[in-house]
N, C-alpha and C. Protein backbone atom coordinates (compact mmCIF):
# COMPACT_ATOMS: atom_id res chain seq x y z
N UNK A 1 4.96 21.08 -6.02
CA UNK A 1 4.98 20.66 -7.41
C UNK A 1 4.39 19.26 -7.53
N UNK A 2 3.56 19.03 -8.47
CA UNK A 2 2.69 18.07 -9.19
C UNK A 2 4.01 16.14 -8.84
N UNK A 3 4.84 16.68 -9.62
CA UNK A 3 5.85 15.68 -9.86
C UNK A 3 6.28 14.94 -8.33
N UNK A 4 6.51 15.81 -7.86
CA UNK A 4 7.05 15.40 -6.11
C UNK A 4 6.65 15.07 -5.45
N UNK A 5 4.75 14.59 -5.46
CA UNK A 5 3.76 14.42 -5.02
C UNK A 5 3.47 12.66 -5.27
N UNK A 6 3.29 12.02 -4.14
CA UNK A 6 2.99 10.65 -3.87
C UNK A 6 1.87 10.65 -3.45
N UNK A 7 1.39 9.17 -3.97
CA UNK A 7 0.25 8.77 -2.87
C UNK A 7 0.63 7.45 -3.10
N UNK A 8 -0.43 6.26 -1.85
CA UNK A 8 -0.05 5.43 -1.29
C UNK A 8 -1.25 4.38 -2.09
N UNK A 9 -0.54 3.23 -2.35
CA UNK A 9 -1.36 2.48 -3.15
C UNK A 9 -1.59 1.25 -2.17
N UNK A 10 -2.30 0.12 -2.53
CA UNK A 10 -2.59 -1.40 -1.98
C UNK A 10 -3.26 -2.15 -3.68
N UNK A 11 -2.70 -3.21 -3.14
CA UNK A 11 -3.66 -4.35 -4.15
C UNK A 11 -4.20 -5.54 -2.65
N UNK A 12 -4.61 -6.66 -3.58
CA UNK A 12 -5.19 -7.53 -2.78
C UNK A 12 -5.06 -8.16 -1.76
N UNK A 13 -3.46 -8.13 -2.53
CA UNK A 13 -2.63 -8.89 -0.91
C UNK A 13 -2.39 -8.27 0.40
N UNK A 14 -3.08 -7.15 0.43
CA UNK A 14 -2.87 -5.95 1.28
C UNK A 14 -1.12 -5.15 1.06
N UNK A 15 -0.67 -5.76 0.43
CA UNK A 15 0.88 -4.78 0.12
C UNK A 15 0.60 -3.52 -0.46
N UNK A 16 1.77 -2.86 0.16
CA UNK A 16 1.67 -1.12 -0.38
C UNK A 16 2.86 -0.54 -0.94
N UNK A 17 2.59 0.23 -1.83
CA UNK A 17 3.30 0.46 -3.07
C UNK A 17 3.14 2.39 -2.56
N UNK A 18 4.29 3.16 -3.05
CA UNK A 18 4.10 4.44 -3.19
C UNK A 18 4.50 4.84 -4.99
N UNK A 19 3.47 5.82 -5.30
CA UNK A 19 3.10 6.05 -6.74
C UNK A 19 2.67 7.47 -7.03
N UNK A 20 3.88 7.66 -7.88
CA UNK A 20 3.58 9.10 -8.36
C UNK A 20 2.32 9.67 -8.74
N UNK A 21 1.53 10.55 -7.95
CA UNK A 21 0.01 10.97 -8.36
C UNK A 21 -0.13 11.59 -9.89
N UNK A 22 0.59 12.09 -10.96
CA UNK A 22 0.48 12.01 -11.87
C UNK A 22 0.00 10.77 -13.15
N UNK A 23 0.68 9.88 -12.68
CA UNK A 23 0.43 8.83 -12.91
C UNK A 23 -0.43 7.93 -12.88
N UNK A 24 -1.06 6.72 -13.80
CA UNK A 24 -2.98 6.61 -13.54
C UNK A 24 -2.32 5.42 -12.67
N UNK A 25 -3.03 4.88 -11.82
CA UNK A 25 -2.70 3.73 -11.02
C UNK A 25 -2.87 2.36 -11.96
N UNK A 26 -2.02 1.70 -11.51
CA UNK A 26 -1.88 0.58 -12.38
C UNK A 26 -2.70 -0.74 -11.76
N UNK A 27 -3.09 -1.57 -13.51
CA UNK A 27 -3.80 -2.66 -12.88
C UNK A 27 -3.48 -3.75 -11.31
N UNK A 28 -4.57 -3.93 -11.07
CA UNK A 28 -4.28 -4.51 -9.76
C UNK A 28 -4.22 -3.78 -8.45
N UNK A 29 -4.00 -2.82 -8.46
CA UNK A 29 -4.00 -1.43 -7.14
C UNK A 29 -5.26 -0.80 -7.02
N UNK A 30 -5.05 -0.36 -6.10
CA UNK A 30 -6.38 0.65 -5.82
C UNK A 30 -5.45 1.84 -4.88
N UNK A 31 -6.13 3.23 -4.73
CA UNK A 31 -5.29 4.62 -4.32
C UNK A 31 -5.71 3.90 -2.72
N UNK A 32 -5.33 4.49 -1.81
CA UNK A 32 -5.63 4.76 -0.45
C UNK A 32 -6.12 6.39 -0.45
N UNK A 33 -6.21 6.45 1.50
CA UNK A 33 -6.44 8.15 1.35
C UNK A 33 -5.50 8.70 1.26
N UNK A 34 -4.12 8.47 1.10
CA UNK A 34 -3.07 8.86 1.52
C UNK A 34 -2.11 9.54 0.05
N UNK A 35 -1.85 10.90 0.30
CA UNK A 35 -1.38 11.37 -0.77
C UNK A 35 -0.78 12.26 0.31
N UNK A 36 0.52 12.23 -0.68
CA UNK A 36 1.98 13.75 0.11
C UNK A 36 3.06 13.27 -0.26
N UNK A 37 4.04 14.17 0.28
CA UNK A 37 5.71 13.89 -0.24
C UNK A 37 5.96 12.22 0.08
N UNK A 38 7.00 12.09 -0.62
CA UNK A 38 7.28 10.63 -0.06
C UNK A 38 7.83 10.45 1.46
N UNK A 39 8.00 11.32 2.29
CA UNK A 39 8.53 11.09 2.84
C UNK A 39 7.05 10.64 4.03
N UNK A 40 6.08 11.83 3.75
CA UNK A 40 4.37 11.47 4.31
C UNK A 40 4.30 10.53 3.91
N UNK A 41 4.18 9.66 2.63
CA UNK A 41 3.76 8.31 2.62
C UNK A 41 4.34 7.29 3.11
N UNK A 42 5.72 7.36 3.46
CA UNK A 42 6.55 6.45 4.01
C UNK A 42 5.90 6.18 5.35
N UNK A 43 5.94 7.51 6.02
CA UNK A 43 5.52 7.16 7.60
C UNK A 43 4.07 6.42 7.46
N UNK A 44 3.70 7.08 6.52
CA UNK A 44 1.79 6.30 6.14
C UNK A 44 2.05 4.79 5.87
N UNK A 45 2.90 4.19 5.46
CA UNK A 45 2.52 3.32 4.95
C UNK A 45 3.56 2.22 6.43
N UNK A 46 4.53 2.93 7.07
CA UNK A 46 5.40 2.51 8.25
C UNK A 46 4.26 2.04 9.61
N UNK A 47 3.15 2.82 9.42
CA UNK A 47 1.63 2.86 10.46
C UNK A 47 0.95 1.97 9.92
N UNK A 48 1.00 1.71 8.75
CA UNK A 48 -0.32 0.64 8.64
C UNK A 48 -0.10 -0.66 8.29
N UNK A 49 1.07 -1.03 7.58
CA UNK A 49 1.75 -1.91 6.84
C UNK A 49 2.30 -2.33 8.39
N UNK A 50 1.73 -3.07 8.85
CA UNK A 50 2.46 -4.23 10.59
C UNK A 50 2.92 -5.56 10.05
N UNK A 51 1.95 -5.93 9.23
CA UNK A 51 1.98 -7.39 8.86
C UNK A 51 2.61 -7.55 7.57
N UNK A 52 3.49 -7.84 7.02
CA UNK A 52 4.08 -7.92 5.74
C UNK A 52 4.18 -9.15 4.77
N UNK A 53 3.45 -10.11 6.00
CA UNK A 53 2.68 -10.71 4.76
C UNK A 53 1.82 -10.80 3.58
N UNK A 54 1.69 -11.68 2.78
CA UNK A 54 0.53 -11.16 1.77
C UNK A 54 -0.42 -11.86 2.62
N UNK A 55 -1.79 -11.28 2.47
CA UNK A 55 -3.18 -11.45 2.73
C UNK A 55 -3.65 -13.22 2.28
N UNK A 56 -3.08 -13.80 1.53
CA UNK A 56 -3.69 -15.29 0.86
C UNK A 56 -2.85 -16.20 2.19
N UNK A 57 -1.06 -15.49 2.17
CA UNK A 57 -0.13 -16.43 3.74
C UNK A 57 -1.15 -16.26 4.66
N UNK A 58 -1.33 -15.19 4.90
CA UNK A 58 -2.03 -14.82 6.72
C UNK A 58 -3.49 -15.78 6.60
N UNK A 59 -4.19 -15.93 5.82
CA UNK A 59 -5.41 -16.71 5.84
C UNK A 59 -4.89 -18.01 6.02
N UNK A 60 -4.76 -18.14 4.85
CA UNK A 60 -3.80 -19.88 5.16
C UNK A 60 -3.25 -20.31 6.33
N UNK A 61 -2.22 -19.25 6.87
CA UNK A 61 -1.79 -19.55 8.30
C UNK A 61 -3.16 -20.09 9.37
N UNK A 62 -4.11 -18.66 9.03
CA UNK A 62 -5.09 -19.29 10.22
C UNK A 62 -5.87 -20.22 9.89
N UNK A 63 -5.92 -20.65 8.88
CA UNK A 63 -6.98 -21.57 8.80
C UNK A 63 -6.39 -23.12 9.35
N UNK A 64 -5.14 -23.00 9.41
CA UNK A 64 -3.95 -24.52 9.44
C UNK A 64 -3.77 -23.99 11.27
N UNK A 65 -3.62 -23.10 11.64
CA UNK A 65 -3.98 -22.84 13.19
C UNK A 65 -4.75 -22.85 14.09
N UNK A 66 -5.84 -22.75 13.44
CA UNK A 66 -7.11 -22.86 14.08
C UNK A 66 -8.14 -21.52 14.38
């Protein structure tokens, strides 16, 4: 069923969001390839999501690190 169906979102900061595929994606996001039950996107997003920082910390970090 349509309703029960996830897919896996990102915005800039590289953070990931899971979002009902009915639904139009909201400003600021973009889809991934990743669409299935939530329980598929969980593990999808458990594999790719390592770093849980936002993307602007992790630059900053390296740039003040070297």
């Amino acid at each position: 069923m349509e309703e029960n169906r996830m897919k896996v979102l990102v915005n800039d900061e590289d953070q990931y969001s899971l979002w009902p595929t009915y639904l139009d994606v909201p400003a600021g996001w973009r889809e991934t390839e990743m669409t299935g039950s939530k329980e598929e996107c969980l593990a999808y997003v458990k594999d790719v999501w390592v770093d849980m920082r936002p993307r602007s910390l992790r630059l900053q970090m390296e740039r003040t690190t070297g």
